[in-house]
C-alpha atoms as a PDB file:
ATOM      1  CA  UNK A   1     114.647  95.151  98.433  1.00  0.00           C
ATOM      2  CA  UNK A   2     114.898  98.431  96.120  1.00  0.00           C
ATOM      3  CA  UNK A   3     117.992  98.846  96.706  1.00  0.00           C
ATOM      4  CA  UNK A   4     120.233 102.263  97.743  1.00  0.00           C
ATOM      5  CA  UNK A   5     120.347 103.757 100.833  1.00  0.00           C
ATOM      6  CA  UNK A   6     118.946 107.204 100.906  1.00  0.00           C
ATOM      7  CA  UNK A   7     116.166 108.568 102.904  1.00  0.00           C
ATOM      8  CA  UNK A   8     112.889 110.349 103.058  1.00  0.00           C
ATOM      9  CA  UNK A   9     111.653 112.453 105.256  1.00  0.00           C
ATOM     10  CA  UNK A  10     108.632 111.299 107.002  1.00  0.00           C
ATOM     11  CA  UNK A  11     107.497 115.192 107.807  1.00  0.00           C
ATOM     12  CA  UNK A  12     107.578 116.251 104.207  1.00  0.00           C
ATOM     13  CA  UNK A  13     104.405 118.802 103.824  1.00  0.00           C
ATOM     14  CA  UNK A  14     103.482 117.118 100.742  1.00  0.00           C
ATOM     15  CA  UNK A  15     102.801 113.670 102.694  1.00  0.00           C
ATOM     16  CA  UNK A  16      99.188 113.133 103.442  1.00  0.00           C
ATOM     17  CA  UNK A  17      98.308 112.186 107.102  1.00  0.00           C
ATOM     18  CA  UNK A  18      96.978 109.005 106.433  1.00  0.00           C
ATOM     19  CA  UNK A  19     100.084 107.793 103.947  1.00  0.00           C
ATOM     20  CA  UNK A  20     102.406 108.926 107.138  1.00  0.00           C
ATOM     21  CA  UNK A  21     100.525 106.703 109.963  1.00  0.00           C
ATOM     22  CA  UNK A  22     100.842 104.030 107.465  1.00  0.00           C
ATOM     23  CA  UNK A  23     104.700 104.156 106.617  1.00  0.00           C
ATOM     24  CA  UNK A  24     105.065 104.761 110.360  1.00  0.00           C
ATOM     25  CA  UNK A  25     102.870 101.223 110.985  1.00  0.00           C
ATOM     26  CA  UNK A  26     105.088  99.404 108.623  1.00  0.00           C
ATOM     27  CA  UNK A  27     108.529 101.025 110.066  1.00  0.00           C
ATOM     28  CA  UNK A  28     107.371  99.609 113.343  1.00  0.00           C
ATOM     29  CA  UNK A  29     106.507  96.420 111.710  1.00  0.00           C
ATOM     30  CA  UNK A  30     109.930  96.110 110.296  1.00  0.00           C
ATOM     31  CA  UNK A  31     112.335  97.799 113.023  1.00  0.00           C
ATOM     32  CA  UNK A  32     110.218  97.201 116.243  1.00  0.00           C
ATOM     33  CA  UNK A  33     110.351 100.832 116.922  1.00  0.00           C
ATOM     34  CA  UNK A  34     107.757 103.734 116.519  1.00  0.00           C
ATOM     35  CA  UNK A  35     110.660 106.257 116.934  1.00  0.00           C
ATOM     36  CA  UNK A  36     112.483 107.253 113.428  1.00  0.00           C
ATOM     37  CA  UNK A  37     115.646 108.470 113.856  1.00  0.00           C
ATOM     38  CA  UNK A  38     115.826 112.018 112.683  1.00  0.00           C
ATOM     39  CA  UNK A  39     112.363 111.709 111.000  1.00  0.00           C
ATOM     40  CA  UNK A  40     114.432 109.870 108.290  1.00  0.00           C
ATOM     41  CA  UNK A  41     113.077 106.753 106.804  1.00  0.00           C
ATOM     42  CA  UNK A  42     114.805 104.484 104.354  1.00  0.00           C
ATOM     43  CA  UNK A  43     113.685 105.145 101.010  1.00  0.00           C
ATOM     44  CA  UNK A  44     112.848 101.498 100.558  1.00  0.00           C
ATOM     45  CA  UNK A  45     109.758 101.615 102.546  1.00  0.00           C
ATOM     46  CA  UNK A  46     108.524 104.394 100.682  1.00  0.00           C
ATOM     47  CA  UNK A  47     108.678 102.217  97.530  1.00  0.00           C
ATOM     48  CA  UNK A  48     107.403  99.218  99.315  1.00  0.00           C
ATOM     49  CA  UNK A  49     103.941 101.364 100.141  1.00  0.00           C
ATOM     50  CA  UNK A  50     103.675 102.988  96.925  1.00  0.00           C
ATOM     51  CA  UNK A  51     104.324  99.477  95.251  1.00  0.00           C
ATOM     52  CA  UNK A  52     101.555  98.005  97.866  1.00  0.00           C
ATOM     53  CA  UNK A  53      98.969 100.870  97.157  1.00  0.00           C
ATOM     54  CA  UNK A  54      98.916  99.528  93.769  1.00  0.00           C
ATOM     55  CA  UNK A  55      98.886  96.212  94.368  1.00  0.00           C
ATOM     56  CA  UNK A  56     101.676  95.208  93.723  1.00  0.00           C
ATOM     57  CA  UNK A  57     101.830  92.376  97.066  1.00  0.00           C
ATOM     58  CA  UNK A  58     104.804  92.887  99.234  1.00  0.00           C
ATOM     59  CA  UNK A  59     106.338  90.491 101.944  1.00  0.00           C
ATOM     60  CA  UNK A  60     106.671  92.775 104.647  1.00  0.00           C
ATOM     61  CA  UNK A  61     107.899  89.765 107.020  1.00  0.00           C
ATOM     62  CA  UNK A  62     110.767  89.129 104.298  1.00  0.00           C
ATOM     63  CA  UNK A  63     111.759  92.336 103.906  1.00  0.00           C
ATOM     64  CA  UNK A  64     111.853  92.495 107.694  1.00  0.00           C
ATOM     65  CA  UNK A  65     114.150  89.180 107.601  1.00  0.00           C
ATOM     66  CA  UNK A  66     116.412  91.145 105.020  1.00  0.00           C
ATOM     67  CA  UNK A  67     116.742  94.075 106.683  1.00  0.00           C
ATOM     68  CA  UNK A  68     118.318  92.600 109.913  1.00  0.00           C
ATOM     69  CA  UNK A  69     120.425  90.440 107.880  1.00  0.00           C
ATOM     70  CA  UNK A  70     121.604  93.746 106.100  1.00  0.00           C
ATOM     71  CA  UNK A  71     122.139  95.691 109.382  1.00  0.00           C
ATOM     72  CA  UNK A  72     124.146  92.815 110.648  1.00  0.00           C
ATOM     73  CA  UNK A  73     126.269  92.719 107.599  1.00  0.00           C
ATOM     74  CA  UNK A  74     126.815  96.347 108.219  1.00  0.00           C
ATOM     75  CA  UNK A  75     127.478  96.209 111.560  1.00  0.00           C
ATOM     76  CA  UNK A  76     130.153  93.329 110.956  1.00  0.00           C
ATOM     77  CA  UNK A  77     131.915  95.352 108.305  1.00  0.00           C
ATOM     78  CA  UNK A  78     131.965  98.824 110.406  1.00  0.00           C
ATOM     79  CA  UNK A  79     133.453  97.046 113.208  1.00  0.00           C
ATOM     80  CA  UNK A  80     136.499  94.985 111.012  1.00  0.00           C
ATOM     81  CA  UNK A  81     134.864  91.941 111.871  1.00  0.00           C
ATOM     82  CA  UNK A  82     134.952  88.891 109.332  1.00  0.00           C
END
């Protein structure tokens, strides 16, 4: 969706409360979790909010749709499967 890889860390100091809940809400949204592995969370969905604080409008359900079609493509290609 914004492509790369990288993460953020969701307990940065400089992260208001409010902006935190919120990424958390949409992480759940996306992976069906509340728990973040390592308080790490793909850099995408930091872009996603910022993008949707501005207006900017945002599928969240096709970016949801992408993402497990990603992970599976992943998955597939760690485990030598074609």
């Amino acid at each position: 969706m914004f492509g790369g890889s990288k993460k953020f860390n969701i307990k940065a100091h400089d992260l208001k409360l409010e902006d935190r809940i919120t990424m958390e809400e949409i992480y759940y949204k996306l992976f069906g979790t509340s728990i973040i592995t390592n308080n790490d969370m793909p850099t995408w969905i930091m872009h996603g909010y910022i993008a949707h604080t501005k207006c900017h409008p945002i599928n969240w359900a096709k970016a949801a749709e992408s993402t497990s079609k990603e992970k599976a493509n992943r998955d597939i290609i760690k485990n030598g499967r074609s």
